[in-house]
PDB file of N, CA and C in Angstrom:
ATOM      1  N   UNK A   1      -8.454   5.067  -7.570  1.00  0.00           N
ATOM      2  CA  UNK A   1      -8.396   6.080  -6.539  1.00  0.00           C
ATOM      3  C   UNK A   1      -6.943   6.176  -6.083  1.00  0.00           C
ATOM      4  N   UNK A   2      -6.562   7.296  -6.132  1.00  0.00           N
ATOM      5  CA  UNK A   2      -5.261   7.755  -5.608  1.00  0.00           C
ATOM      6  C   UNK A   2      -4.791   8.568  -4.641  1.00  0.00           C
ATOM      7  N   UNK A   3      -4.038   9.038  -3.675  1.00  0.00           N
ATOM      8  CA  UNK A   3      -4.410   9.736  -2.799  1.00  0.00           C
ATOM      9  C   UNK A   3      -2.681   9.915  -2.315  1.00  0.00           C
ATOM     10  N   UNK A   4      -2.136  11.550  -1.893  1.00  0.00           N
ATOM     11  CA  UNK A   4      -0.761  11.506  -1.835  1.00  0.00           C
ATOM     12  C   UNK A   4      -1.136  12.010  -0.231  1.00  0.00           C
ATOM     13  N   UNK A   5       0.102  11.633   0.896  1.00  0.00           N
ATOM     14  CA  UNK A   5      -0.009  11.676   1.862  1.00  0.00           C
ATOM     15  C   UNK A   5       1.791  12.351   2.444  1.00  0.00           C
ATOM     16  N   UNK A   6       2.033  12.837   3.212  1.00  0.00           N
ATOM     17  CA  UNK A   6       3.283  13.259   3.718  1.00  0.00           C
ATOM     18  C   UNK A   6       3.769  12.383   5.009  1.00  0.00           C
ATOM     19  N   UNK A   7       4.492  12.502   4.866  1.00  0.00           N
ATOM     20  CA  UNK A   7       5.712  11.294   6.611  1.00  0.00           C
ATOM     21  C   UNK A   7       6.645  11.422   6.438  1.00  0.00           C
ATOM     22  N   UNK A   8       7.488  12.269   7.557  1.00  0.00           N
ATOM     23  CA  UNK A   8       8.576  12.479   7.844  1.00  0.00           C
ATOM     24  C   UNK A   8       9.284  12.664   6.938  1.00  0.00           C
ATOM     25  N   UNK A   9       9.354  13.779   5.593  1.00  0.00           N
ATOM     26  CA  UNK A   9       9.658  14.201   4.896  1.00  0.00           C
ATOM     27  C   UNK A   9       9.688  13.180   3.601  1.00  0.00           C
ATOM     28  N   UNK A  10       9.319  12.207   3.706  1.00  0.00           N
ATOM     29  CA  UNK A  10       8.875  10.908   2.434  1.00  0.00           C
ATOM     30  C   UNK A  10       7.545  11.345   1.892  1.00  0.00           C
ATOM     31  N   UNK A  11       7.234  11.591   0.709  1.00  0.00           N
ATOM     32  CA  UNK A  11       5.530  11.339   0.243  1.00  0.00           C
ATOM     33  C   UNK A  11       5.346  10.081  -0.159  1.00  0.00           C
ATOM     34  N   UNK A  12       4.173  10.061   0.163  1.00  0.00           N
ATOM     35  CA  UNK A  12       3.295   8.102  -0.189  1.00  0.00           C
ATOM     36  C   UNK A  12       2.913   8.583  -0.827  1.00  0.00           C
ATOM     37  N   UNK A  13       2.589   7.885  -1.881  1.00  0.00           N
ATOM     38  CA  UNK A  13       1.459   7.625  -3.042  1.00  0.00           C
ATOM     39  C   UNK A  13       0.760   6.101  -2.747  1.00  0.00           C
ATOM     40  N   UNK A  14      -0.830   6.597  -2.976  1.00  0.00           N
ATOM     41  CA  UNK A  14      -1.054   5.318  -2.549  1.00  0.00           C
ATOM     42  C   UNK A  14      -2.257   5.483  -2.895  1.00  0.00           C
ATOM     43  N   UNK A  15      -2.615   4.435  -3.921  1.00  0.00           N
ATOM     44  CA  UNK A  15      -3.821   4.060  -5.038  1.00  0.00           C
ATOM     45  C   UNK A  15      -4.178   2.168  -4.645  1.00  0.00           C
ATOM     46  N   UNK A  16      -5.021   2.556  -5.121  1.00  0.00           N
ATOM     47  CA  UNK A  16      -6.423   1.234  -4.808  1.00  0.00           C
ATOM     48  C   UNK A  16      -6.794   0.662  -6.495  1.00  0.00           C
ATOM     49  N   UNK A  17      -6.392  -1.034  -6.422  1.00  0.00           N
ATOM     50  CA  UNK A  17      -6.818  -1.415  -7.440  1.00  0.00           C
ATOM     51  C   UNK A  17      -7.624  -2.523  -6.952  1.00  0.00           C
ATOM     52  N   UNK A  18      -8.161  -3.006  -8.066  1.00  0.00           N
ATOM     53  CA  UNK A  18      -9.527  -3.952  -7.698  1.00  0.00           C
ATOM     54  C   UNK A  18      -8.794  -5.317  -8.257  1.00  0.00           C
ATOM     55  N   UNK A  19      -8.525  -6.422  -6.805  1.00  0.00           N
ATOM     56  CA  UNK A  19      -8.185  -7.631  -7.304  1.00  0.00           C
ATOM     57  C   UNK A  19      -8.452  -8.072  -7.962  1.00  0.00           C
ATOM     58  N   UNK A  20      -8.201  -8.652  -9.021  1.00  0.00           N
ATOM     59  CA  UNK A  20      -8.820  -8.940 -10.514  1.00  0.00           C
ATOM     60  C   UNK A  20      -8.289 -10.849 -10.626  1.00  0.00           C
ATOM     61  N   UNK A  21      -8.075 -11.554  -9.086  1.00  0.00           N
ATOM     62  CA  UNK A  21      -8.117 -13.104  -9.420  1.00  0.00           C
ATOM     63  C   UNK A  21      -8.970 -13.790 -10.104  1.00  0.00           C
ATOM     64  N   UNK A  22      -7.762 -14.488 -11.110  1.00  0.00           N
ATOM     65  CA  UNK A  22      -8.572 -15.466 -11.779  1.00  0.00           C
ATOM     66  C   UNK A  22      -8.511 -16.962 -11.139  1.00  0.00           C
ATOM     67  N   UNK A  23      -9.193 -17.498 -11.869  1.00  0.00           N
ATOM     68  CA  UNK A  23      -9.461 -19.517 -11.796  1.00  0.00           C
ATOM     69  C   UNK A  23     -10.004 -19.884 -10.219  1.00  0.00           C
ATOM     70  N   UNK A  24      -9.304 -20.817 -10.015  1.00  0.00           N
ATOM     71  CA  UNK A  24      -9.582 -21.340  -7.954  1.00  0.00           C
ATOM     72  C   UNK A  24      -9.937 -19.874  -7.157  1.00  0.00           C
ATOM     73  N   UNK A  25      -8.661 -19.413  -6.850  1.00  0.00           N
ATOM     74  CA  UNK A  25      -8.683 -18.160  -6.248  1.00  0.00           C
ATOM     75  C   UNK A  25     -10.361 -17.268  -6.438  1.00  0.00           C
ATOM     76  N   UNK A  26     -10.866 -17.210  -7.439  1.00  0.00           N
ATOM     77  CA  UNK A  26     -11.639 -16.351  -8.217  1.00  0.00           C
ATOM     78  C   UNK A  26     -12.970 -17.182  -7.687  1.00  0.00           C
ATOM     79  N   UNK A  27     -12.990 -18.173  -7.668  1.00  0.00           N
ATOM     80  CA  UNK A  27     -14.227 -18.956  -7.378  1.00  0.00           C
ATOM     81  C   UNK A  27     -14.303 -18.818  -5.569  1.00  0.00           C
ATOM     82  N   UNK A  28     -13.092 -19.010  -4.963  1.00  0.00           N
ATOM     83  CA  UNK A  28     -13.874 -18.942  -3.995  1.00  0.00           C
ATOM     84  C   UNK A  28     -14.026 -17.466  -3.064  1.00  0.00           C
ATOM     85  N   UNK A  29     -13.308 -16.977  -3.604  1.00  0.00           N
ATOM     86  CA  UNK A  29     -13.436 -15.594  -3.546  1.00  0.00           C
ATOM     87  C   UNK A  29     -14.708 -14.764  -3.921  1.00  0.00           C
ATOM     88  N   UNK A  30     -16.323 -14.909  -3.461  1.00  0.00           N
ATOM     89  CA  UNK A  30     -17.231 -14.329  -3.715  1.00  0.00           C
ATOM     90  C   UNK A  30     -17.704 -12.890  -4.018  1.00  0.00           C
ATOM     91  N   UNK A  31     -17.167 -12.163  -3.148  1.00  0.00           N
ATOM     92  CA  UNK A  31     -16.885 -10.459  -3.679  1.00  0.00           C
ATOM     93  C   UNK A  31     -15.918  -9.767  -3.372  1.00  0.00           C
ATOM     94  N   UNK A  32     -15.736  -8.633  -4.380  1.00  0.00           N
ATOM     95  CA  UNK A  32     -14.577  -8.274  -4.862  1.00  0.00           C
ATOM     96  C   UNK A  32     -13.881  -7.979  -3.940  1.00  0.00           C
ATOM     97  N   UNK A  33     -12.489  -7.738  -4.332  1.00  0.00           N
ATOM     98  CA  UNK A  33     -11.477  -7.145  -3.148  1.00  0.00           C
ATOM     99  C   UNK A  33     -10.716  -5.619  -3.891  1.00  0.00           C
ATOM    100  N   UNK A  34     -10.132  -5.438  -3.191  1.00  0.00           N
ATOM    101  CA  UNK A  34      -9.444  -4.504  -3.347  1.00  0.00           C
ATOM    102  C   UNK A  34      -7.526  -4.320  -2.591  1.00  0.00           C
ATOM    103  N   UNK A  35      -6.572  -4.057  -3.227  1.00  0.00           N
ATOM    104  CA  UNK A  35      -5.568  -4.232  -3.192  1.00  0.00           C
ATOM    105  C   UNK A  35      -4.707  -2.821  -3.072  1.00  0.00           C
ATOM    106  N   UNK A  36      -3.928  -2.468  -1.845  1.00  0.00           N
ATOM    107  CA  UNK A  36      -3.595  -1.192  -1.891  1.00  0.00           C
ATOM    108  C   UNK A  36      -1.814  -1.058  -2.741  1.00  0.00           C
ATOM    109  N   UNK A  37      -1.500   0.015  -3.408  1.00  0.00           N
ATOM    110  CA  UNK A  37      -0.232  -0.011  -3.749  1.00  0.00           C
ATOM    111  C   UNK A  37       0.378   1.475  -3.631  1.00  0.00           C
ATOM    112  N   UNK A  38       1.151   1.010  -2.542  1.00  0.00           N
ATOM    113  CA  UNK A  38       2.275   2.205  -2.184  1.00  0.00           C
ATOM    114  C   UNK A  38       3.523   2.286  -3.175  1.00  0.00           C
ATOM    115  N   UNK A  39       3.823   3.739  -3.170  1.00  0.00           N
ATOM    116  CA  UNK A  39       4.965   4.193  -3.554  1.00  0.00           C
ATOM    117  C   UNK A  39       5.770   5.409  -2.896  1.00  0.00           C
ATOM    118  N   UNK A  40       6.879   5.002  -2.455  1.00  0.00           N
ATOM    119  CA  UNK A  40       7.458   5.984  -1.361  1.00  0.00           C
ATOM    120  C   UNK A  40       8.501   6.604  -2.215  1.00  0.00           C
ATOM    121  N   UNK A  41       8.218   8.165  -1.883  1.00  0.00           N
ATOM    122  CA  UNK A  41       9.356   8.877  -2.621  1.00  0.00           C
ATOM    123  C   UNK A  41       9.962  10.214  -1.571  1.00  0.00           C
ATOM    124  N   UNK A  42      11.359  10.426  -1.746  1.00  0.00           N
ATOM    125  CA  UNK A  42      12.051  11.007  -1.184  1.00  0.00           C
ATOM    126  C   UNK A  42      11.690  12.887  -1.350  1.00  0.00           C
ATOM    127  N   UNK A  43      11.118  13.546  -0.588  1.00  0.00           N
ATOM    128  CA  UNK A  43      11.284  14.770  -1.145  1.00  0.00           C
ATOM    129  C   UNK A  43      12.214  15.109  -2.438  1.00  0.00           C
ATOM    130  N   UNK A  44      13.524  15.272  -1.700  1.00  0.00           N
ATOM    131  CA  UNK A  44      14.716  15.770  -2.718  1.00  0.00           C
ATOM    132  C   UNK A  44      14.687  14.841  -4.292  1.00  0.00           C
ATOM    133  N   UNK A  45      13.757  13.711  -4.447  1.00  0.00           N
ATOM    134  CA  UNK A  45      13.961  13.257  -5.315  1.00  0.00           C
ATOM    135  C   UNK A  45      12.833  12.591  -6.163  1.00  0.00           C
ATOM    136  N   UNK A  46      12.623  13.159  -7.656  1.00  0.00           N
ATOM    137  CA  UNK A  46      11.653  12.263  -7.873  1.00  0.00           C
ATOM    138  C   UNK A  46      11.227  10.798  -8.145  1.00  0.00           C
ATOM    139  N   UNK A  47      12.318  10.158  -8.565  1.00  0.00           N
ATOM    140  CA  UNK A  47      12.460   8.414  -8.068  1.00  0.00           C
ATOM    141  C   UNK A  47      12.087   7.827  -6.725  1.00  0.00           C
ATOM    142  N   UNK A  48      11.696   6.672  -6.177  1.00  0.00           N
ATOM    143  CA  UNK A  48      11.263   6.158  -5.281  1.00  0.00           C
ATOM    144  C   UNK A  48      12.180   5.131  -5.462  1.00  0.00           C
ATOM    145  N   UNK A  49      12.146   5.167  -3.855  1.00  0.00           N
ATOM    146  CA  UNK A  49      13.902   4.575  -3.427  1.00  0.00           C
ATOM    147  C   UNK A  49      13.755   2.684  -3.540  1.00  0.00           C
ATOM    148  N   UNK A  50      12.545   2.574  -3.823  1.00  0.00           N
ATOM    149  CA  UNK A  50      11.688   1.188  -3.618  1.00  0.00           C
ATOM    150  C   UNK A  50      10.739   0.594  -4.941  1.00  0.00           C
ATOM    151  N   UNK A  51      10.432  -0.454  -5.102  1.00  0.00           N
ATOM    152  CA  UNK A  51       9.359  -0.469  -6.204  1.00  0.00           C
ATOM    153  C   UNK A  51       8.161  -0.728  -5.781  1.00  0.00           C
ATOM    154  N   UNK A  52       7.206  -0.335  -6.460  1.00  0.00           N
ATOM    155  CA  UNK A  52       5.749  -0.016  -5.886  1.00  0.00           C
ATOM    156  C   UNK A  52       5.214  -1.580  -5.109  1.00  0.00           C
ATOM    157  N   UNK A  53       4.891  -1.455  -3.687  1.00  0.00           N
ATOM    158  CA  UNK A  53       4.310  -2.413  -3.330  1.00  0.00           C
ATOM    159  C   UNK A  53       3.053  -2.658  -2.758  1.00  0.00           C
ATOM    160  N   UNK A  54       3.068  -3.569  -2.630  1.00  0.00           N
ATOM    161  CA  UNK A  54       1.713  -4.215  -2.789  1.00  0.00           C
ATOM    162  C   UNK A  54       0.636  -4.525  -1.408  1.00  0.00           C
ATOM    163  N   UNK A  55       0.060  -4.135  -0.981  1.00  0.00           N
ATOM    164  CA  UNK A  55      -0.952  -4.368   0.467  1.00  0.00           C
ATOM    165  C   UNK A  55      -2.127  -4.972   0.037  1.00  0.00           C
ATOM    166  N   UNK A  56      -2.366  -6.452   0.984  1.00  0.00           N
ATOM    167  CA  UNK A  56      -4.018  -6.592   1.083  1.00  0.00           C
ATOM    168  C   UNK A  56      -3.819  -6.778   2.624  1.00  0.00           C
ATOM    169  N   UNK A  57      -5.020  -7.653   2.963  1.00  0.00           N
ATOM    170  CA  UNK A  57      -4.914  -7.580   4.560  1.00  0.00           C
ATOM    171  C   UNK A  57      -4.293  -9.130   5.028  1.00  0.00           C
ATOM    172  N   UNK A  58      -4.983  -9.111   6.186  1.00  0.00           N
ATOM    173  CA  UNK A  58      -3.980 -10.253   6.553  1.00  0.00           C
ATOM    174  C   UNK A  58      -4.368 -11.659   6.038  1.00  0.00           C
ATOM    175  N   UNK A  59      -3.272 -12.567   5.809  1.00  0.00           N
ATOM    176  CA  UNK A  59      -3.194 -13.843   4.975  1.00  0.00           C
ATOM    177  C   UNK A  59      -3.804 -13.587   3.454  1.00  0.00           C
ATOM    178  N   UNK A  60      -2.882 -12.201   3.508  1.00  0.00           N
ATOM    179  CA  UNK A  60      -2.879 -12.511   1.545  1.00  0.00           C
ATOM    180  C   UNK A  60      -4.263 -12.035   0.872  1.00  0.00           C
ATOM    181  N   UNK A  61      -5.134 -12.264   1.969  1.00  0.00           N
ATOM    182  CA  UNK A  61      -6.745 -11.627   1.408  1.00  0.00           C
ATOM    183  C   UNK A  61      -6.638  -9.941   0.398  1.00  0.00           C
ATOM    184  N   UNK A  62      -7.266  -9.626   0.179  1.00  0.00           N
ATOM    185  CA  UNK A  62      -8.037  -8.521  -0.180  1.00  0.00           C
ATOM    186  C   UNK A  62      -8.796  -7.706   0.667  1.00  0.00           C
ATOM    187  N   UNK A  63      -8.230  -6.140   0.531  1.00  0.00           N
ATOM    188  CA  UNK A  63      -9.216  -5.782   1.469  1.00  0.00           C
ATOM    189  C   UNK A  63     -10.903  -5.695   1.113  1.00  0.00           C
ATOM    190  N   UNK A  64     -11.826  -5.569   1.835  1.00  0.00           N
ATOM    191  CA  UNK A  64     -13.284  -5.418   1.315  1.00  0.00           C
ATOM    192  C   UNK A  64     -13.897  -4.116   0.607  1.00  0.00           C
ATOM    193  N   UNK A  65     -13.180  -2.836   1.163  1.00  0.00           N
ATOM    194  CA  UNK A  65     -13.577  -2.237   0.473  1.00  0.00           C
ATOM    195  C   UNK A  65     -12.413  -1.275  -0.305  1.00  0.00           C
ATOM    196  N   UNK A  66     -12.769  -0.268  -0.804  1.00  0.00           N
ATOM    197  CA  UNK A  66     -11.360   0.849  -1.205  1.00  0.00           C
ATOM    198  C   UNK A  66     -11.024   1.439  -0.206  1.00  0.00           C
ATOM    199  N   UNK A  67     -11.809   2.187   0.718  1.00  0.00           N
ATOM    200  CA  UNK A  67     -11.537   3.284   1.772  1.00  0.00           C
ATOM    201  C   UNK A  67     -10.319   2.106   2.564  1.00  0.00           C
ATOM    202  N   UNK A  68     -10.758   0.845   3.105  1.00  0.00           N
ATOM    203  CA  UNK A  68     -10.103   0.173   3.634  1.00  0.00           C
ATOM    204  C   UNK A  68      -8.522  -0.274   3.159  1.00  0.00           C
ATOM    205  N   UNK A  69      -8.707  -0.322   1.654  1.00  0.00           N
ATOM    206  CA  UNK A  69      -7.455  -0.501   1.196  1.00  0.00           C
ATOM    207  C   UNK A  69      -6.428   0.536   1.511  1.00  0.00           C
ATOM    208  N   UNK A  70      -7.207   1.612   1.092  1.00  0.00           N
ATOM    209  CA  UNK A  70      -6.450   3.100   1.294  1.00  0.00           C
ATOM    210  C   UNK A  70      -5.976   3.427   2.064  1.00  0.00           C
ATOM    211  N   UNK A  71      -6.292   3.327   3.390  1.00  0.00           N
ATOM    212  CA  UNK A  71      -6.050   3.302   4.603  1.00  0.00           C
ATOM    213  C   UNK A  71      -4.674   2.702   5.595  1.00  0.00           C
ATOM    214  N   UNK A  72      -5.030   1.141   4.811  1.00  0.00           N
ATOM    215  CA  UNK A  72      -4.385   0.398   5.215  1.00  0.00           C
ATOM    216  C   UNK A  72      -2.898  -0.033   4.591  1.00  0.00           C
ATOM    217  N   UNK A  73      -3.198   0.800   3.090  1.00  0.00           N
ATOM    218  CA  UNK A  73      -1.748   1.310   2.265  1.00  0.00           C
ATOM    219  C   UNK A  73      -0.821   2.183   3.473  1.00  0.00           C
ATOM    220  N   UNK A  74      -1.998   3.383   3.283  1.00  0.00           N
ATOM    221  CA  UNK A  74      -1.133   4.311   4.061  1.00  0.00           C
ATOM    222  C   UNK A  74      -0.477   4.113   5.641  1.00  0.00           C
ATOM    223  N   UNK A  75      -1.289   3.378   6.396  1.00  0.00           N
ATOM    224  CA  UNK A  75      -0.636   2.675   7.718  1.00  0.00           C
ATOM    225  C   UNK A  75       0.541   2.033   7.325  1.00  0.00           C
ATOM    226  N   UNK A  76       0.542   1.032   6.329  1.00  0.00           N
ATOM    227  CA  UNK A  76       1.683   0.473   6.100  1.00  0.00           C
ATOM    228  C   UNK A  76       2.878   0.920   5.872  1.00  0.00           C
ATOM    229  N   UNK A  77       2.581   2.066   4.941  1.00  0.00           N
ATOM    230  CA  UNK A  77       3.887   2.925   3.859  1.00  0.00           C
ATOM    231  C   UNK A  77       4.182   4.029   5.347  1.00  0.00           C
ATOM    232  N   UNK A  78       3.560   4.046   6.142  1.00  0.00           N
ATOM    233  CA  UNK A  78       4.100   4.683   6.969  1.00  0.00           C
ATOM    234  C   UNK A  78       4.734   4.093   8.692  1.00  0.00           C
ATOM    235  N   UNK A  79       4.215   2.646   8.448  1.00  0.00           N
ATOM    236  CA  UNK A  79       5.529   2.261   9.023  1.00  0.00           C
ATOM    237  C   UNK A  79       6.800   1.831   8.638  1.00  0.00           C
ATOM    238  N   UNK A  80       6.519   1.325   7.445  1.00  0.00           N
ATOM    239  CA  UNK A  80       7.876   1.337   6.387  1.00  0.00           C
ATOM    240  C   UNK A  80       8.806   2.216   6.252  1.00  0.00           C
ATOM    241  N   UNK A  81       8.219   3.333   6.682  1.00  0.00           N
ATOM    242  CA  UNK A  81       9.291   4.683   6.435  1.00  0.00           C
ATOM    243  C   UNK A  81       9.709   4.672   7.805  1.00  0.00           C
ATOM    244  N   UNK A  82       8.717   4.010   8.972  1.00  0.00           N
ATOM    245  CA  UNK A  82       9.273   4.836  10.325  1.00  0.00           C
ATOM    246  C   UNK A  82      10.256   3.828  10.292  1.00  0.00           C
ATOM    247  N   UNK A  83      10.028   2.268   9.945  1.00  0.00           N
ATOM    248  CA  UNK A  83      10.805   1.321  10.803  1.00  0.00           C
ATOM    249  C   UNK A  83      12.340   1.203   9.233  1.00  0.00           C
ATOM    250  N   UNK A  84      12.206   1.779   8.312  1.00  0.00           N
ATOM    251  CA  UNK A  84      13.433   1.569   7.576  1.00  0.00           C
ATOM    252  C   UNK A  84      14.085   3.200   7.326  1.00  0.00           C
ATOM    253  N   UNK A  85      13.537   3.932   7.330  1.00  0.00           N
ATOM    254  CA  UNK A  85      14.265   5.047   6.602  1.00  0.00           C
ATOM    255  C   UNK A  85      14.085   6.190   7.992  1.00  0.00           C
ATOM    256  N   UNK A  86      13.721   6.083   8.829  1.00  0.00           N
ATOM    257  CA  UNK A  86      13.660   6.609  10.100  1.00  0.00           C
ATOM    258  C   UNK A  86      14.175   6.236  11.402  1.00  0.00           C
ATOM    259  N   UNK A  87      14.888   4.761  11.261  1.00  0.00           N
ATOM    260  CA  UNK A  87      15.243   4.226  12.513  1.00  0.00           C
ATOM    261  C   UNK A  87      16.597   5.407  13.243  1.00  0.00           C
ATOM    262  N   UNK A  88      16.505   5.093  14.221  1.00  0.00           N
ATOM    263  CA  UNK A  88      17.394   5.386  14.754  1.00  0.00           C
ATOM    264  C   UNK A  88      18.505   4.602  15.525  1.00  0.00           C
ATOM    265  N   UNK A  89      19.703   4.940  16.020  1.00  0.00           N
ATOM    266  CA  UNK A  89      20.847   3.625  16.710  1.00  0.00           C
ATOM    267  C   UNK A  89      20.120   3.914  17.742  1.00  0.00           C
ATOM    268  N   UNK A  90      19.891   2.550  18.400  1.00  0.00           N
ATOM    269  CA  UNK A  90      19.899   2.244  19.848  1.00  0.00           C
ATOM    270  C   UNK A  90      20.727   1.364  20.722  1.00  0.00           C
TER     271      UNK A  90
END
């Protein structure tokens, strides 16, 4: 699932893959997760100023479902843009 979103003249891209841990991790990990991955790109440009990164939730988990991943991509990639490529001097 993929899904393009607009902020402050940056587009997100931001797709949902299904954690796929193996060994320890995998065992105690009972059902699946899901893992969000942003990619921020500049209007004027089609390269992304960044390399695609990576969201689960907090302490490294997985989110539970996709909608949640998705979501929580896009919250992210959009404070990323406010708090690096939007700051302002104060």
């Amino acid at each position: 699932m993929t899904r393009i979103y607009e902020h402050e003249g940056y587009t997100l891209e931001v797709s949902v893959e299904a954690d796929l841990a193996i060994g320890a991790k995998r065992l105690a990990q009972r059902r699946p997760g899901y893992i969000a991955v942003v990619r921020i790109f500049q209007a004027s440009s089609p390269l992304s100023p960044l390399s695609p990164l990576r969201f689960g939730e907090t302490a490294g988990r997985p989110f539970s479902t996709e909608a949640d991943a998705l979501m929580g991509g896009y919250s992210a990639g959009r404070n990323l843009i406010d708090d690096v490529f939007c700051h302002e001097a104060r």
